[in-house]
C-alpha atoms as a PDB file:
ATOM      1  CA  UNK A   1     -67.351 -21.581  -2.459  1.00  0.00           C
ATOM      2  CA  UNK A   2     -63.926 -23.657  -1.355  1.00  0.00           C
ATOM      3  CA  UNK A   3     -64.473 -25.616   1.721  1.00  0.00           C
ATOM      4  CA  UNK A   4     -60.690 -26.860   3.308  1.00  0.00           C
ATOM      5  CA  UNK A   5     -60.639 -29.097   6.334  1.00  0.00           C
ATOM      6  CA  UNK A   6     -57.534 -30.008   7.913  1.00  0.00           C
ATOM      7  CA  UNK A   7     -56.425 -31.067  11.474  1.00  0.00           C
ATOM      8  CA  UNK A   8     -56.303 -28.264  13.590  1.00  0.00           C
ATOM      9  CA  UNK A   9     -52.897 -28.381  14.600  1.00  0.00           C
ATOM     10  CA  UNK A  10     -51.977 -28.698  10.778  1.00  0.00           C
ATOM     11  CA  UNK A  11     -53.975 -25.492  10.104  1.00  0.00           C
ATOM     12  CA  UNK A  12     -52.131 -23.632  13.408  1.00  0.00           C
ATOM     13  CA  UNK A  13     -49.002 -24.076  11.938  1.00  0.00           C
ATOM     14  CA  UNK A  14     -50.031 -23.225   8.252  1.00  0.00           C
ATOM     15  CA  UNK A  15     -53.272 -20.690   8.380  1.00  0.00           C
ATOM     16  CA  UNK A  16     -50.839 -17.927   7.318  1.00  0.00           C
ATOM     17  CA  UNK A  17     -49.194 -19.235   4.127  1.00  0.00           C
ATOM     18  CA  UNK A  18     -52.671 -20.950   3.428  1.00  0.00           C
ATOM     19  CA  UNK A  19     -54.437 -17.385   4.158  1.00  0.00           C
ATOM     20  CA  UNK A  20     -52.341 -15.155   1.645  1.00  0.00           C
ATOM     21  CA  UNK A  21     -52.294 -18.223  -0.290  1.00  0.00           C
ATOM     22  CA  UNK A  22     -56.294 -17.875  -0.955  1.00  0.00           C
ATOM     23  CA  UNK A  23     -55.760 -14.293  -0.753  1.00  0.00           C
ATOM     24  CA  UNK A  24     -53.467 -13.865  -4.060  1.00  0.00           C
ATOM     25  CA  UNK A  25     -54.967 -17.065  -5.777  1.00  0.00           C
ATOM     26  CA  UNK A  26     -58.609 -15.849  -5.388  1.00  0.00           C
ATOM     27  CA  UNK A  27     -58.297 -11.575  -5.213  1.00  0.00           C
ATOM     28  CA  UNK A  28     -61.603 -11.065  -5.510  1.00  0.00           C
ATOM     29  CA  UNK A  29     -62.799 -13.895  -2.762  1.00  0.00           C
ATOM     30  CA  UNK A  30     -63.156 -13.567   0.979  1.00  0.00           C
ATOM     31  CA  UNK A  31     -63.472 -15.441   3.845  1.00  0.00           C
ATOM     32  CA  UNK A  32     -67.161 -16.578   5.392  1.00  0.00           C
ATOM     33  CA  UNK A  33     -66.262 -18.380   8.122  1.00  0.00           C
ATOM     34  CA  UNK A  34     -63.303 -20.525   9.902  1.00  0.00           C
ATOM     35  CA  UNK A  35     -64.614 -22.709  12.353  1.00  0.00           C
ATOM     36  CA  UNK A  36     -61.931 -24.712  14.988  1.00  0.00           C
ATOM     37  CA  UNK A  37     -62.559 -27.290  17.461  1.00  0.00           C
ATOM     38  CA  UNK A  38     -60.151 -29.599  19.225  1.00  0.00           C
ATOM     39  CA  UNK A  39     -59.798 -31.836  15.734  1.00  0.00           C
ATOM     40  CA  UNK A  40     -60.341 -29.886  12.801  1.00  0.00           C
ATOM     41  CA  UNK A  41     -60.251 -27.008  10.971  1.00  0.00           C
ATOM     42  CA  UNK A  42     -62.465 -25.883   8.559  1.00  0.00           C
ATOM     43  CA  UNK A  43     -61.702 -22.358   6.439  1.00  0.00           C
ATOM     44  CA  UNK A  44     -65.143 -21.721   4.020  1.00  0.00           C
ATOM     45  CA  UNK A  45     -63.910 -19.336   0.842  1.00  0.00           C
ATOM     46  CA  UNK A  46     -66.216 -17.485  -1.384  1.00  0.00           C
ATOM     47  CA  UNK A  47     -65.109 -15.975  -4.842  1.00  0.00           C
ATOM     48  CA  UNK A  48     -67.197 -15.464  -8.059  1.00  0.00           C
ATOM     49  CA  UNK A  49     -65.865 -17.337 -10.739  1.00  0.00           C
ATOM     50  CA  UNK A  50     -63.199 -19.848 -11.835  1.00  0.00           C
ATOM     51  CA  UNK A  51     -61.116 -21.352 -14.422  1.00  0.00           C
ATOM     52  CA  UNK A  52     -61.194 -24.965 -14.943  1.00  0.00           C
ATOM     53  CA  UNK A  53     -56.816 -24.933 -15.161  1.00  0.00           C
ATOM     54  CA  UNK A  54     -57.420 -22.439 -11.909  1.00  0.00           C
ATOM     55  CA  UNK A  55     -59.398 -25.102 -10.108  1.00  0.00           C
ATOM     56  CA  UNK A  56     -56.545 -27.891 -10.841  1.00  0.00           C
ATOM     57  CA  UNK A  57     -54.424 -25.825  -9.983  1.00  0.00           C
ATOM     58  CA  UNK A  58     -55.459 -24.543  -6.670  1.00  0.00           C
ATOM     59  CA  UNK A  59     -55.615 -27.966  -5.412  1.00  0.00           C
ATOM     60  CA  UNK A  60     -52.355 -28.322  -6.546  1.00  0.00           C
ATOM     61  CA  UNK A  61     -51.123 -25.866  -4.294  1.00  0.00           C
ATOM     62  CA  UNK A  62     -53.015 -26.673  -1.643  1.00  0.00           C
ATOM     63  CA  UNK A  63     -51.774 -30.288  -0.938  1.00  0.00           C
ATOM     64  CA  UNK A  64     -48.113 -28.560  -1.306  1.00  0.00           C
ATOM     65  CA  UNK A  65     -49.414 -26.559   1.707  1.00  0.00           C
ATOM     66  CA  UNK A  66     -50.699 -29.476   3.558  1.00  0.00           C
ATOM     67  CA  UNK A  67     -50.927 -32.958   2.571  1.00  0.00           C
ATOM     68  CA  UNK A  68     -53.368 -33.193   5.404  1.00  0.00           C
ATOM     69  CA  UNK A  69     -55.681 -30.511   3.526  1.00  0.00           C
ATOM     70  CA  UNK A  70     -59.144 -31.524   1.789  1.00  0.00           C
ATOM     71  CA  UNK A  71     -60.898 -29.706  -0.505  1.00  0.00           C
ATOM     72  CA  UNK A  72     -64.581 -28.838  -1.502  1.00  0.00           C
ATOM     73  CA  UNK A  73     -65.291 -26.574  -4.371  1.00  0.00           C
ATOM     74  CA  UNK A  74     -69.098 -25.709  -4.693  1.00  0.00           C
ATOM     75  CA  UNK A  75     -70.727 -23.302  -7.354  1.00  0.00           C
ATOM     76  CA  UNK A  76     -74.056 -21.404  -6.585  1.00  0.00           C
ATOM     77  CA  UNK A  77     -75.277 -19.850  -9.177  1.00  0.00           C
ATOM     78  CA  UNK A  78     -78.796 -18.645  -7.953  1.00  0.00           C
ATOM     79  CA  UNK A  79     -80.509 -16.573 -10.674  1.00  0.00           C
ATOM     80  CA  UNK A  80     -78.676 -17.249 -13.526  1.00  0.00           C
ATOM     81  CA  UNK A  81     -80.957 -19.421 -15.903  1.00  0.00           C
END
């Protein structure tokens, strides 16, 4: 899962380019949640699997599409032993 907070008014003025963004980095990922108060904004990103050069690279791109963006990446595997 990718966790990205940013301000709120940073994500108002950037949610679309960051949307397709996660859209056509991570095809096979989806959106769990997006939770906005008056502060921040927090945009919660499931997908299966990825490479470490993906990883890099998505934060890459990221603080190109906000400097103001943070990122989380957590990895659940439940069941697999």
């Amino acid at each position: 899962m990718l966790i990205i907070t940013m301000p709120s008014s940073e994500y108002q003025a950037r949610r679309v380019k960051l949307l397709n963004f996660l859209d056509k980095k991570l095809p096979n990922g989806r959106i769990d949640s997006i939770t906005e108060n008056h502060e921040e904004s927090i945009v919660s990103y499931s997908f299966m699997r990825l490479k470490n050069d993906t990883l890099m690279e998505l934060q890459s791109e990221l603080q190109k599409i906000s400097k103001e963006a943070k990122s989380n990446v957590f990895f659940n595997r439940s069941g697999e032993i």
